[in-house]
C-alpha atoms as a PDB file:
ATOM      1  CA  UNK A   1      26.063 -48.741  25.450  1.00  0.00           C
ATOM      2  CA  UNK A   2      26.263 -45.290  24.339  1.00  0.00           C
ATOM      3  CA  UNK A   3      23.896 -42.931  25.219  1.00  0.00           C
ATOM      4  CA  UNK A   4      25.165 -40.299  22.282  1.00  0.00           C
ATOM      5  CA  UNK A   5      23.042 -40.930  19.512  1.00  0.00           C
ATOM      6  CA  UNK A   6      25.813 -39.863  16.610  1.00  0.00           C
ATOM      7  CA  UNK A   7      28.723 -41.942  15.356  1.00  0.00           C
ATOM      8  CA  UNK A   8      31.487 -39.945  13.753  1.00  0.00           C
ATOM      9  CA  UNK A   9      33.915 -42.207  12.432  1.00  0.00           C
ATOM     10  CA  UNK A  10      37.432 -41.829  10.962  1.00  0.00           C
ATOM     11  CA  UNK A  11      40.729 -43.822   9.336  1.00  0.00           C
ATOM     12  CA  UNK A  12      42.986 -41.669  10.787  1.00  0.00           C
ATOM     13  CA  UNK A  13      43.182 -39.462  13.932  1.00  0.00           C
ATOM     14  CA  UNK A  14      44.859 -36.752  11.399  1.00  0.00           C
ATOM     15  CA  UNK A  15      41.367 -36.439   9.997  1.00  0.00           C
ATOM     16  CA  UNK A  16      40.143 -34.982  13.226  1.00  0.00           C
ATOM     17  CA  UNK A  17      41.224 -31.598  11.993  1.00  0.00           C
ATOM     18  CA  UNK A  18      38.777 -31.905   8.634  1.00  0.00           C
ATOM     19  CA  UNK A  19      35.848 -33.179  10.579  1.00  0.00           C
ATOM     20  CA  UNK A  20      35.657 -30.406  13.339  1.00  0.00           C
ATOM     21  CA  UNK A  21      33.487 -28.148  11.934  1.00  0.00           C
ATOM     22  CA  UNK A  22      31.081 -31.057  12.265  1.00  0.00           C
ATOM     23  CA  UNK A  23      31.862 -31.861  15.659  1.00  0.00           C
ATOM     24  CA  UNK A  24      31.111 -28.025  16.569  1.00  0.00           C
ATOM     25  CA  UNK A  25      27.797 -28.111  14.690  1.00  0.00           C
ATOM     26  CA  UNK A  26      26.768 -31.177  17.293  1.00  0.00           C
ATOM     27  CA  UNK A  27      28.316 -29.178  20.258  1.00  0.00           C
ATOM     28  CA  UNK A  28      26.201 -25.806  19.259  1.00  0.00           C
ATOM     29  CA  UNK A  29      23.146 -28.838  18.852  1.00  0.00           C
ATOM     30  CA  UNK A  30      23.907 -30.136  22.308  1.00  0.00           C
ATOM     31  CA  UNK A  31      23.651 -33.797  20.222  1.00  0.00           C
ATOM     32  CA  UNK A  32      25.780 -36.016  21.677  1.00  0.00           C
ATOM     33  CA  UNK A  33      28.385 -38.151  19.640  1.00  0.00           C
ATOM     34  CA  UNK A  34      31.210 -40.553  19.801  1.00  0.00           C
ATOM     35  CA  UNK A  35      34.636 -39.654  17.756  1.00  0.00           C
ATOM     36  CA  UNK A  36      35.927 -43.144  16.551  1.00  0.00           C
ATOM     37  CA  UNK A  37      39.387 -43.157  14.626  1.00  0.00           C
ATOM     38  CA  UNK A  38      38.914 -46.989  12.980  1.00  0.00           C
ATOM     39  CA  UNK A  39      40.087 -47.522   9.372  1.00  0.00           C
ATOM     40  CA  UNK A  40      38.237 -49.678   7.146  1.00  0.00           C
ATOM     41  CA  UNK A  41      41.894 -50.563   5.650  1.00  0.00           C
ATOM     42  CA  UNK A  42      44.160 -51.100   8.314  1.00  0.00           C
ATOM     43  CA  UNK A  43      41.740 -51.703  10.975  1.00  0.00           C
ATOM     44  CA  UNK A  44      39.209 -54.103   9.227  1.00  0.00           C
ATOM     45  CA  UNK A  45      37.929 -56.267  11.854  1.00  0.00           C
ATOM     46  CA  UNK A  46      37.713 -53.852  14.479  1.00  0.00           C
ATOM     47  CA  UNK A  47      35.663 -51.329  11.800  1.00  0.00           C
ATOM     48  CA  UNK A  48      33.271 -54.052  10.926  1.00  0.00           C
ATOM     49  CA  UNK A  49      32.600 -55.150  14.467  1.00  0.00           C
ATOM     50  CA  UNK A  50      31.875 -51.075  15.454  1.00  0.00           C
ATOM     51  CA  UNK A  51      29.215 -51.128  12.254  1.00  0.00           C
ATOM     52  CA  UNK A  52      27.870 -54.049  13.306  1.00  0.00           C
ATOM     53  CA  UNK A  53      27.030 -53.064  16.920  1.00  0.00           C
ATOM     54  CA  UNK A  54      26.106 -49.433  15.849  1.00  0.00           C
ATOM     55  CA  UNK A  55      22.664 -49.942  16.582  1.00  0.00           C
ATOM     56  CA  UNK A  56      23.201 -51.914  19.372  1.00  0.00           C
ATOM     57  CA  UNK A  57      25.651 -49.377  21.231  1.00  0.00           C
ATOM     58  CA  UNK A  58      22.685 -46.571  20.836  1.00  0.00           C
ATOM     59  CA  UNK A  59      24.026 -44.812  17.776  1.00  0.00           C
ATOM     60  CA  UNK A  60      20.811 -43.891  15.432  1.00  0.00           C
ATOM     61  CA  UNK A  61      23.119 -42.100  12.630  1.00  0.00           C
ATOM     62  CA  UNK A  62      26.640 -42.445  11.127  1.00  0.00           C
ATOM     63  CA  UNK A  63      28.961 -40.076  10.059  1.00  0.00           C
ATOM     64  CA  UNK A  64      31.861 -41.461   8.258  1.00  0.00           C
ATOM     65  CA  UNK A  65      34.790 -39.188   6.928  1.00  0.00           C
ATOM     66  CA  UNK A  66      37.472 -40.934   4.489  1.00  0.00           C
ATOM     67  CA  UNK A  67      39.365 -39.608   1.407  1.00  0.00           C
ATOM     68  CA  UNK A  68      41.206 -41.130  -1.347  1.00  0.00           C
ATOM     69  CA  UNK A  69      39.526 -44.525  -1.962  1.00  0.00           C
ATOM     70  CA  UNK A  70      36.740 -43.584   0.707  1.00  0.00           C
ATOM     71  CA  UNK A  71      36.006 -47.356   1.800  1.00  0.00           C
ATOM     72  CA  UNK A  72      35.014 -46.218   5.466  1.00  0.00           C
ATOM     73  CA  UNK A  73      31.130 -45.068   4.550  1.00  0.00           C
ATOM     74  CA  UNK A  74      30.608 -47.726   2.118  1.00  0.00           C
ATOM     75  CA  UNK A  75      32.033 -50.200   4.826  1.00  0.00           C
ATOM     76  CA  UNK A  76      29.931 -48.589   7.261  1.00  0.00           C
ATOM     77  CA  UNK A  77      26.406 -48.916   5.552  1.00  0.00           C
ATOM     78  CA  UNK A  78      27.442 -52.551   3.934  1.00  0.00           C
ATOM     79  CA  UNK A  79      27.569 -53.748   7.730  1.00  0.00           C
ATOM     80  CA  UNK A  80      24.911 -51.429   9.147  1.00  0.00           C
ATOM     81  CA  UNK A  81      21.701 -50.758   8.666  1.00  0.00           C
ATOM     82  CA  UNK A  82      21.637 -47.442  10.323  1.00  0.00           C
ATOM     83  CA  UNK A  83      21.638 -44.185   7.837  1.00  0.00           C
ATOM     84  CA  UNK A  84      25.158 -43.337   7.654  1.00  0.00           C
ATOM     85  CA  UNK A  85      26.211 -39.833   5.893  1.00  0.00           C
ATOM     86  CA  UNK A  86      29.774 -40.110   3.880  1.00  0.00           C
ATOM     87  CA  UNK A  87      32.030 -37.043   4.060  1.00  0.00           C
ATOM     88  CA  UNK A  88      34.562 -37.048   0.982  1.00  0.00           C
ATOM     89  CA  UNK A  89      37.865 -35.348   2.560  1.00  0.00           C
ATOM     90  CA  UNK A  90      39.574 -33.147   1.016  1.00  0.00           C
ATOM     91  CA  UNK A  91      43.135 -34.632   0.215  1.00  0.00           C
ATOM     92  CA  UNK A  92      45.159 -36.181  -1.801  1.00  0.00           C
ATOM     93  CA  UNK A  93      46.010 -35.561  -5.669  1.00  0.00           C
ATOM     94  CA  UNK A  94      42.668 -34.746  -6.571  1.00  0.00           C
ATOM     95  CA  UNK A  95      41.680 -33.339  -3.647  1.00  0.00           C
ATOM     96  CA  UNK A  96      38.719 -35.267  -2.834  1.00  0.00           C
ATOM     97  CA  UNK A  97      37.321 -35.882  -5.975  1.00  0.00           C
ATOM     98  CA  UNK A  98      38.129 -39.979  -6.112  1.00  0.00           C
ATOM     99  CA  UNK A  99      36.688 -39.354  -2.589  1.00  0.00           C
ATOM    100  CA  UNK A 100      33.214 -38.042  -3.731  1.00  0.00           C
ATOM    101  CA  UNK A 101      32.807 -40.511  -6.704  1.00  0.00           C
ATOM    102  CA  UNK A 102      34.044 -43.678  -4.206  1.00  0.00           C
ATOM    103  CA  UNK A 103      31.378 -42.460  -1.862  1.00  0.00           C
ATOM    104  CA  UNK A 104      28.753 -41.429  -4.061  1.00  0.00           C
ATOM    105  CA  UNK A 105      28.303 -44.197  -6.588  1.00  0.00           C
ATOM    106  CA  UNK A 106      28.535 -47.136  -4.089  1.00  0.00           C
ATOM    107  CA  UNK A 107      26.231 -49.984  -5.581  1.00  0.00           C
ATOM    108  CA  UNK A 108      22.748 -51.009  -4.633  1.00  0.00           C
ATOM    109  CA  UNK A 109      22.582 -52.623  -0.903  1.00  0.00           C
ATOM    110  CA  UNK A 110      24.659 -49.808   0.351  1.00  0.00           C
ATOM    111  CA  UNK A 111      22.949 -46.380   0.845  1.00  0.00           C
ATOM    112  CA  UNK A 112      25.039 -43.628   1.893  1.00  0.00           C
ATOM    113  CA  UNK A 113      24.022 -40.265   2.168  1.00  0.00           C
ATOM    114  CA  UNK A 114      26.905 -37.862   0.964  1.00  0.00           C
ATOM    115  CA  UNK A 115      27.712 -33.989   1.017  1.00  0.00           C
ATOM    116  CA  UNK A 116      30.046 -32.022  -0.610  1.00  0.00           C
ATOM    117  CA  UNK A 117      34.033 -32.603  -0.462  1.00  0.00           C
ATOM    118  CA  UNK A 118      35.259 -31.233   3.160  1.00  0.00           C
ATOM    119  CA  UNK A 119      31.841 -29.869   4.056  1.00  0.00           C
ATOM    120  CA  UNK A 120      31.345 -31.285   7.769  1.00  0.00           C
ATOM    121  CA  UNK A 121      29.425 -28.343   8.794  1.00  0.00           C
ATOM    122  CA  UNK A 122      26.933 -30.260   6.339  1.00  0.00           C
ATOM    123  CA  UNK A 123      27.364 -34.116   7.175  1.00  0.00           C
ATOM    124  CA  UNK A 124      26.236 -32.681  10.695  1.00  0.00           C
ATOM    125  CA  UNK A 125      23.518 -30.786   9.446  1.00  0.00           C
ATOM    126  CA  UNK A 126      22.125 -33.616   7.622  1.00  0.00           C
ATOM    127  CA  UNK A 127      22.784 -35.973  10.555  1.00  0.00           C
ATOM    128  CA  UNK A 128      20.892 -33.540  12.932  1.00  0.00           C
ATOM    129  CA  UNK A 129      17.974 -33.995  10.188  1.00  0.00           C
ATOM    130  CA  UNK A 130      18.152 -37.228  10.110  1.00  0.00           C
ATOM    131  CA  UNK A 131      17.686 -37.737  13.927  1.00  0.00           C
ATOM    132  CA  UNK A 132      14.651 -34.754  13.477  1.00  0.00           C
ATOM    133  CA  UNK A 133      16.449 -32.420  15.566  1.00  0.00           C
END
């Protein structure tokens, strides 16, 4: 069980790079977090069995980074019911913006909470506010 009480999830371990300056906001914080690379593609079972036991491995709030057709934050909240922030990335043709609109306008069932294309800094901010630190 995790003692860290954020979850940053991401498809790919090249996505590290576009999530750091959220990782450094939780460092300055001193919030701890786990750094998952699961995709909700390639990876399906193992992604739904991390949002299912979110709660129970001590996580209280998700971060979940995807571009393109974003299904990691809508996965994410469909399978958990902890809040879970969606970070649209910045790549691809239209550099993010499929990202934002996959993200923003999941359907009813599936909350997600989402900031700007590329803006980690914020998906950690919020996160931090979520947890009322």
């Amino acid at each position: 069980m995790s003692q860290k009480p954020v979850l940053v999830i991401v498809g790919s371990e090249s996505d590290r790079e576009r999530v750091q300056g959220a990782l450094d906001v939780l460092n300055q914080a001193k919030v701890g977090y786990d750094f998952v690379v699961s995709s909700a593609h390639r990876d399906a079972e193992r992604t739904a069995q991390i949002a299912k036991d979110a709660r129970k491995n001590g996580y209280r709030v998700i971060i979940a980074a995807a571009g393109l057709a974003a299904a990691l934050p809508g996965t994410m909240a469909a399978l958990s019911d902890l809040p879970v922030v969606g970070l649209p990335l910045d790549v691809g043709p239209l550099r993010g913006v499929d990202a934002l609109y996959a993200i923003a306008q999941l359907p009813p069932g599936c909350p997600v909470g989402t900031v700007g294309i590329g803006n980690a800094k914020n998906a950690a901010l919020l996160a931090l506010r979520i947890l009322g630190c």
